[in-house]
PDB file of N, CA and C in Angstrom:
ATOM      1  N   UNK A   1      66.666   3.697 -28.817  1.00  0.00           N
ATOM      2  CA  UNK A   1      65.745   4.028 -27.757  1.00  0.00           C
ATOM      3  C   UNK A   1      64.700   2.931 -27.675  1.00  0.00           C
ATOM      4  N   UNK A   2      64.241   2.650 -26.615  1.00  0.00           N
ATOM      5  CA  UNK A   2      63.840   1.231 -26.308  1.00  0.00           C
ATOM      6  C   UNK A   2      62.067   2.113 -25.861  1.00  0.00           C
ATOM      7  N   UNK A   3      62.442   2.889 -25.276  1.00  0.00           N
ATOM      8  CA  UNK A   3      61.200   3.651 -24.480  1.00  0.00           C
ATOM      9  C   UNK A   3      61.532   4.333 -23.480  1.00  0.00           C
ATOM     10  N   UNK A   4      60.808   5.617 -23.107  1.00  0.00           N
ATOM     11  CA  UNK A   4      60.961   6.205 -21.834  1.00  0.00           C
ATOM     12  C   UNK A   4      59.914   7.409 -21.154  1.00  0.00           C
ATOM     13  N   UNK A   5      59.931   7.299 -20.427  1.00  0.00           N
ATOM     14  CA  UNK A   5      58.519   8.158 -20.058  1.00  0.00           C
ATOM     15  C   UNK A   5      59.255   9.655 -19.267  1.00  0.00           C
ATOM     16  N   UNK A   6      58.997  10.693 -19.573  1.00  0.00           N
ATOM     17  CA  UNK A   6      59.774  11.726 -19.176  1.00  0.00           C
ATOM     18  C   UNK A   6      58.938  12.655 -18.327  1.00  0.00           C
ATOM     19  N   UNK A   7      57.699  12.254 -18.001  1.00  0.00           N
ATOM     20  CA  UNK A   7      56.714  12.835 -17.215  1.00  0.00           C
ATOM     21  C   UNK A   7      57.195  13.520 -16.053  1.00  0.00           C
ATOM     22  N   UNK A   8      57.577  12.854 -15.067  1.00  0.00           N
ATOM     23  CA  UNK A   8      57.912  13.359 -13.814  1.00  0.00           C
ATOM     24  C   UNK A   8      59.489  13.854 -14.335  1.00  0.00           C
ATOM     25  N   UNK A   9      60.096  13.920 -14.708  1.00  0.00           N
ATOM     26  CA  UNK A   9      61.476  14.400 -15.031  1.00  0.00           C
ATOM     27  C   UNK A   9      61.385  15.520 -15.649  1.00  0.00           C
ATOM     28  N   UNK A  10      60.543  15.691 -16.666  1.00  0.00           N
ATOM     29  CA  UNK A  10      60.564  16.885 -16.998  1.00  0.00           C
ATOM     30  C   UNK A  10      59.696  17.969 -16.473  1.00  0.00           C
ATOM     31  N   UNK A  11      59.318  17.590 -14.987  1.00  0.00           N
ATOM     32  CA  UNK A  11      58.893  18.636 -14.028  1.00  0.00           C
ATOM     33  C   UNK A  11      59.890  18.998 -13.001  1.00  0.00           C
ATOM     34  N   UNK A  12      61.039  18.244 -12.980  1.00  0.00           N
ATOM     35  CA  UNK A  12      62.406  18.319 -12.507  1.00  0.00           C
ATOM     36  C   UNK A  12      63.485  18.991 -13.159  1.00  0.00           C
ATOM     37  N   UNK A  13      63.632  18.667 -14.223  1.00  0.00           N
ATOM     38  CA  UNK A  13      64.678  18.896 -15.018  1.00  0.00           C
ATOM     39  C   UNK A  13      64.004  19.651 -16.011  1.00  0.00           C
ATOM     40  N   UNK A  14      63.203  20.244 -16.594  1.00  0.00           N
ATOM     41  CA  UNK A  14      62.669  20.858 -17.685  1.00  0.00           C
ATOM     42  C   UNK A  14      63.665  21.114 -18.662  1.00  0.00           C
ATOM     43  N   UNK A  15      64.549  22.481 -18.006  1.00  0.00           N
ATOM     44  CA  UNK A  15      65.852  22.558 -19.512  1.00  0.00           C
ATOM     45  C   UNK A  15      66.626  21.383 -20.042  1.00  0.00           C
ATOM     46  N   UNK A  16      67.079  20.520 -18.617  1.00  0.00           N
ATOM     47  CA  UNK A  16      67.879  19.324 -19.595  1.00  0.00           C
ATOM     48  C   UNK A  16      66.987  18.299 -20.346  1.00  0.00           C
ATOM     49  N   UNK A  17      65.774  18.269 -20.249  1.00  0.00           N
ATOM     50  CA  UNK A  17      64.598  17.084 -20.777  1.00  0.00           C
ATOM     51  C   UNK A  17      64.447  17.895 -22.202  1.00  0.00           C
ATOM     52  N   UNK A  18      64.011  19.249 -21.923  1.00  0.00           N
ATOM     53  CA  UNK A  18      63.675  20.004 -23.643  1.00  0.00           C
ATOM     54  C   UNK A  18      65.237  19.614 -24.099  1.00  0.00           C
ATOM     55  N   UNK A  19      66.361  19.734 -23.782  1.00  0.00           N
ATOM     56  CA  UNK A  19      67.077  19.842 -24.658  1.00  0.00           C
ATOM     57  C   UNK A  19      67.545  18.691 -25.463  1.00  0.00           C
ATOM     58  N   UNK A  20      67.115  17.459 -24.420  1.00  0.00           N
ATOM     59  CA  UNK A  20      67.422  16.215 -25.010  1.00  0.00           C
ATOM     60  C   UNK A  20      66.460  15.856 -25.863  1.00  0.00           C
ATOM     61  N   UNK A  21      65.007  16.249 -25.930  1.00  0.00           N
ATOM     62  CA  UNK A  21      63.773  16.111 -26.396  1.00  0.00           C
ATOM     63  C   UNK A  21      64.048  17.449 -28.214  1.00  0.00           C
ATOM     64  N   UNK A  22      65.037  18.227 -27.828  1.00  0.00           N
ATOM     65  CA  UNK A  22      64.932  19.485 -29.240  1.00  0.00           C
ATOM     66  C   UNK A  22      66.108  17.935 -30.034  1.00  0.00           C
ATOM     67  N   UNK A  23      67.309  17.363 -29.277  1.00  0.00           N
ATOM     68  CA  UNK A  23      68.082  16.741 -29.971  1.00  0.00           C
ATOM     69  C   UNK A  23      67.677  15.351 -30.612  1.00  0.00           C
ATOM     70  N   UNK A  24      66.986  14.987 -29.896  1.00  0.00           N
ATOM     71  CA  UNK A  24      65.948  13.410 -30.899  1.00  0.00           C
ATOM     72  C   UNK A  24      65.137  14.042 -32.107  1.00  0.00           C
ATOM     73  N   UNK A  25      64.593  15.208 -31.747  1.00  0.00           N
ATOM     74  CA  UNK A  25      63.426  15.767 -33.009  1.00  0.00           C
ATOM     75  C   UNK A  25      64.843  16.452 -34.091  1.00  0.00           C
ATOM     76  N   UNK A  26      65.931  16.542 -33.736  1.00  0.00           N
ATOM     77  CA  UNK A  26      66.880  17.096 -34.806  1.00  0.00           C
ATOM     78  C   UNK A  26      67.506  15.773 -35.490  1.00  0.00           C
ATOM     79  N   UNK A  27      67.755  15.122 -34.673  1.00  0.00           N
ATOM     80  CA  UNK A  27      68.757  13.735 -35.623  1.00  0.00           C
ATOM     81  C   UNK A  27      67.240  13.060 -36.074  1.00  0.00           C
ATOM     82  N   UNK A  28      65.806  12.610 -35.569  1.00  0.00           N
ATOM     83  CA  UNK A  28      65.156  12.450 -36.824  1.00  0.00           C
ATOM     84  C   UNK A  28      64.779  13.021 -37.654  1.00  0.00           C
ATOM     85  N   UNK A  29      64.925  14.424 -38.211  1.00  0.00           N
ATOM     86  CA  UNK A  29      64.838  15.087 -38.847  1.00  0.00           C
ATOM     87  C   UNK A  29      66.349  15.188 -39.802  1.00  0.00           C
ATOM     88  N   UNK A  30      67.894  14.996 -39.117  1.00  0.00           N
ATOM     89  CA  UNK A  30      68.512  14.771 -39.855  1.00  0.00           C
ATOM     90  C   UNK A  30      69.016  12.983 -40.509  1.00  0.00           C
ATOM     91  N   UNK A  31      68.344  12.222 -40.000  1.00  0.00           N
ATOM     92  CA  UNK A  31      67.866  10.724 -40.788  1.00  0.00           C
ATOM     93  C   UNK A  31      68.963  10.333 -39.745  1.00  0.00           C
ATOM     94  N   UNK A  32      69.175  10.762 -38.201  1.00  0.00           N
ATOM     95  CA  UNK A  32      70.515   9.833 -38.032  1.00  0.00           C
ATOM     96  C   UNK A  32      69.815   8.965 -37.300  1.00  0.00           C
ATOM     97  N   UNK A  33      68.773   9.194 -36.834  1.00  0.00           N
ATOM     98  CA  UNK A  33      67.675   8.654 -35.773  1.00  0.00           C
ATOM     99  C   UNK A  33      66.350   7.956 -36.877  1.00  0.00           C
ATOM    100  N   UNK A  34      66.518   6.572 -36.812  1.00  0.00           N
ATOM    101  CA  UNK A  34      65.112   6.420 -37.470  1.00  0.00           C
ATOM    102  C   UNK A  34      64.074   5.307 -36.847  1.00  0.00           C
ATOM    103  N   UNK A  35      62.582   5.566 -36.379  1.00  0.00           N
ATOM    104  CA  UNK A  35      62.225   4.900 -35.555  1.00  0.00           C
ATOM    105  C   UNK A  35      61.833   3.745 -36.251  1.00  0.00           C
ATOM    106  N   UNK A  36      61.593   2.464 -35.922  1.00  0.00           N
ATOM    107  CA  UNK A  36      61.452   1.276 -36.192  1.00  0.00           C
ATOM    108  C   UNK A  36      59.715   1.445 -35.981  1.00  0.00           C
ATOM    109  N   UNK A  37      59.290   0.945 -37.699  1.00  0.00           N
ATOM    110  CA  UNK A  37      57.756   0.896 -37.770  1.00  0.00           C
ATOM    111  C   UNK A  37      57.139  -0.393 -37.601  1.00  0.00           C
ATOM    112  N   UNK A  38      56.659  -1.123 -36.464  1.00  0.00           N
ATOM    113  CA  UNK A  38      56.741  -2.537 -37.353  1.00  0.00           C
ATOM    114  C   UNK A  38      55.335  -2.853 -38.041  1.00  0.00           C
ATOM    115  N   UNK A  39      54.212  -2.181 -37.985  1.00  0.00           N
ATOM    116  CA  UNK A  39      52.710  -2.156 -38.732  1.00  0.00           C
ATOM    117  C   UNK A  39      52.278  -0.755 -38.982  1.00  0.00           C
ATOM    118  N   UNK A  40      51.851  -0.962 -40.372  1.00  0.00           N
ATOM    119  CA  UNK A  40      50.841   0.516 -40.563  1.00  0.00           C
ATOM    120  C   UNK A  40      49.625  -0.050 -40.319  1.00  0.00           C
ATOM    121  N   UNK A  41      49.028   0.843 -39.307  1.00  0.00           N
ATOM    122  CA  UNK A  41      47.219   0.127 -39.926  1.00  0.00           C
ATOM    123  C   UNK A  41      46.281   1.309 -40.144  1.00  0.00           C
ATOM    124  N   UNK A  42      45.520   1.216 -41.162  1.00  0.00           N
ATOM    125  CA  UNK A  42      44.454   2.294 -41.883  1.00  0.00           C
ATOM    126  C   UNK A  42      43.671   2.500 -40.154  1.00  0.00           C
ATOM    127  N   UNK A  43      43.380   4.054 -40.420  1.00  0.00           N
ATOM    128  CA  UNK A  43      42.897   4.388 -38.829  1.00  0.00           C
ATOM    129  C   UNK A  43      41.403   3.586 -39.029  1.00  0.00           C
ATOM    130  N   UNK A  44      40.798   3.181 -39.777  1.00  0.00           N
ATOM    131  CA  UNK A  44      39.870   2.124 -39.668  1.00  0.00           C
ATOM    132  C   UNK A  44      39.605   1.453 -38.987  1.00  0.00           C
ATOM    133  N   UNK A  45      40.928   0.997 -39.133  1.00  0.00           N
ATOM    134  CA  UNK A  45      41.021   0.128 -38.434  1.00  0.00           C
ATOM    135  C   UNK A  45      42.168  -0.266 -37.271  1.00  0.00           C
ATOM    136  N   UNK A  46      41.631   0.938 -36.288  1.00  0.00           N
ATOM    137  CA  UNK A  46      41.993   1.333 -34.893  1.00  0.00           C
ATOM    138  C   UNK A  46      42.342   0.400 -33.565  1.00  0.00           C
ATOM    139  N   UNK A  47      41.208   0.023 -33.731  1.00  0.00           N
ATOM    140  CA  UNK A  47      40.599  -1.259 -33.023  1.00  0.00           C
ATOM    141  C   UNK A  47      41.836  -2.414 -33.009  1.00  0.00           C
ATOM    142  N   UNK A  48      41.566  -2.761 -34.138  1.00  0.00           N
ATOM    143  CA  UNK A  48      42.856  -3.771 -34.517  1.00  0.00           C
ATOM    144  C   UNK A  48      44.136  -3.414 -34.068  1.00  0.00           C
ATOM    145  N   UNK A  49      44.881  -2.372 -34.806  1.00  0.00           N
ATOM    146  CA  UNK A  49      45.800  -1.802 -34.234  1.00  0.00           C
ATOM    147  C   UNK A  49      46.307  -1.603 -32.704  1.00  0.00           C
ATOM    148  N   UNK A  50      45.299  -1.820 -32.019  1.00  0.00           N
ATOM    149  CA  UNK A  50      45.562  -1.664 -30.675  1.00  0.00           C
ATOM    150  C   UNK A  50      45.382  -2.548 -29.876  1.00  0.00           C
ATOM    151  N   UNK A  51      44.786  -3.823 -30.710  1.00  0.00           N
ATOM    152  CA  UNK A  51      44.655  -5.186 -29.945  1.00  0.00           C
ATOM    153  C   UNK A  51      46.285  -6.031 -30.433  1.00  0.00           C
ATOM    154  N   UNK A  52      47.035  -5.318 -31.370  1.00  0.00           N
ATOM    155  CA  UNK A  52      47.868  -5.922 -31.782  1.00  0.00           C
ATOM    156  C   UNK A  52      49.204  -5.222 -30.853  1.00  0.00           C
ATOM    157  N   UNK A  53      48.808  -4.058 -30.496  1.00  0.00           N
ATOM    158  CA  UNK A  53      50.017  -3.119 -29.635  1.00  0.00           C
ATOM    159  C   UNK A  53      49.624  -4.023 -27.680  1.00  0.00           C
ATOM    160  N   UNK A  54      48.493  -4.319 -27.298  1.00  0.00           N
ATOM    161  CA  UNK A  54      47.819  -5.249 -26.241  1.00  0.00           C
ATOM    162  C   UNK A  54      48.895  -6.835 -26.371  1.00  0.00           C
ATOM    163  N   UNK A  55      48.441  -7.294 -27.499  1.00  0.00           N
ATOM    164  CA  UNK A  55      49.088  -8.489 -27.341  1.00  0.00           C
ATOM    165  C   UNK A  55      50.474  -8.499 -27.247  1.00  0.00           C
ATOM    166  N   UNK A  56      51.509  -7.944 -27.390  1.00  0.00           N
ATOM    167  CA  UNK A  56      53.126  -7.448 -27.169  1.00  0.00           C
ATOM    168  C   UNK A  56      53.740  -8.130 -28.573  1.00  0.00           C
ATOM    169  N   UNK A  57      53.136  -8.257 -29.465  1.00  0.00           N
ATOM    170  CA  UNK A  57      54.089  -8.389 -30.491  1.00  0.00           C
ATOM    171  C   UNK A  57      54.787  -7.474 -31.471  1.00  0.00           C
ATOM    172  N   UNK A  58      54.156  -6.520 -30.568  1.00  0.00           N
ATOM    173  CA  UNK A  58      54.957  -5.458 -31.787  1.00  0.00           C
ATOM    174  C   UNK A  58      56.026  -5.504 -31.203  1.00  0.00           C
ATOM    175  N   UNK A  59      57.355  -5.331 -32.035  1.00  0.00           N
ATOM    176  CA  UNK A  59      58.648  -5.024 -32.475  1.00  0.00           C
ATOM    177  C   UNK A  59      59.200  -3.369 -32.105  1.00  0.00           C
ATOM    178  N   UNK A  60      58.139  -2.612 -32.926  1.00  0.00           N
ATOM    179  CA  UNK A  60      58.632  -1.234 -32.865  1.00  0.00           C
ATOM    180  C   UNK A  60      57.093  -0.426 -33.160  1.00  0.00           C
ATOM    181  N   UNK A  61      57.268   0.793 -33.392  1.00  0.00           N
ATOM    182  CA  UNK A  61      56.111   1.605 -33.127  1.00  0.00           C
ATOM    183  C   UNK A  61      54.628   0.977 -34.569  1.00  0.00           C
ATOM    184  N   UNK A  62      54.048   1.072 -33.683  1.00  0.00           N
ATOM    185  CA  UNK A  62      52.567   0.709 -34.823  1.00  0.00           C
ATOM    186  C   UNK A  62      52.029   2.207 -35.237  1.00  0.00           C
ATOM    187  N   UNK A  63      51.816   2.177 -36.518  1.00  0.00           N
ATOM    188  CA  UNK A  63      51.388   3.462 -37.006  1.00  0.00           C
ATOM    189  C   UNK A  63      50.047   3.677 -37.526  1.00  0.00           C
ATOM    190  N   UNK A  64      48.978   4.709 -37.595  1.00  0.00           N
ATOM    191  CA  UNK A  64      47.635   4.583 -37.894  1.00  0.00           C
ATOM    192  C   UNK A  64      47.848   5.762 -39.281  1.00  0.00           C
ATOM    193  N   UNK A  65      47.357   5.467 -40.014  1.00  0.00           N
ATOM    194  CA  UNK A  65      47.471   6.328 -41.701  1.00  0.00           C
ATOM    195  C   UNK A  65      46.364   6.481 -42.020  1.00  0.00           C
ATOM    196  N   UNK A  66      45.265   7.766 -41.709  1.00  0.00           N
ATOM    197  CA  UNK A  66      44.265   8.217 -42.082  1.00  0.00           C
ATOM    198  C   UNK A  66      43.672   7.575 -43.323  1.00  0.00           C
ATOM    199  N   UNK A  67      42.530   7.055 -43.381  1.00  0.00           N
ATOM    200  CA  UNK A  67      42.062   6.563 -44.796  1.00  0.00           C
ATOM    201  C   UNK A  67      41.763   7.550 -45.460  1.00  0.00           C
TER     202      UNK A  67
END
């Protein structure tokens, strides 16, 4: 999965969007699905984190880990 925004679709389609939306939360939950992390950053440091998700180098999802 690259990205996708399901906003307006799932005011269209509701049952087929939940059901595709119950089957991603089941295969990452059964490890077949695993999302690509490419930075943790301490929620500290927020700021950063989001000048680094701005500049497009992230790879895959940036993550914030409560200090």
């Amino acid at each position: 999965i690259i990205g996708v925004f399901l906003g307006a679709e799932f005011d269209r389609q509701t049952t087929r969007v939940r059901a595709m939306i119950e089957q991603l939360i089941a295969d990452c939950a059964a490890g077949t699905l695993k999302p690509v992390i490419d930075r943790r950053f301490p929620l500290s440091q927020a700021a950063a984190a989001h000048e680094y998700i701005e500049s497009r180098q992230a790879f895959g999802r940036v993550v914030l880990i409560p200090d």
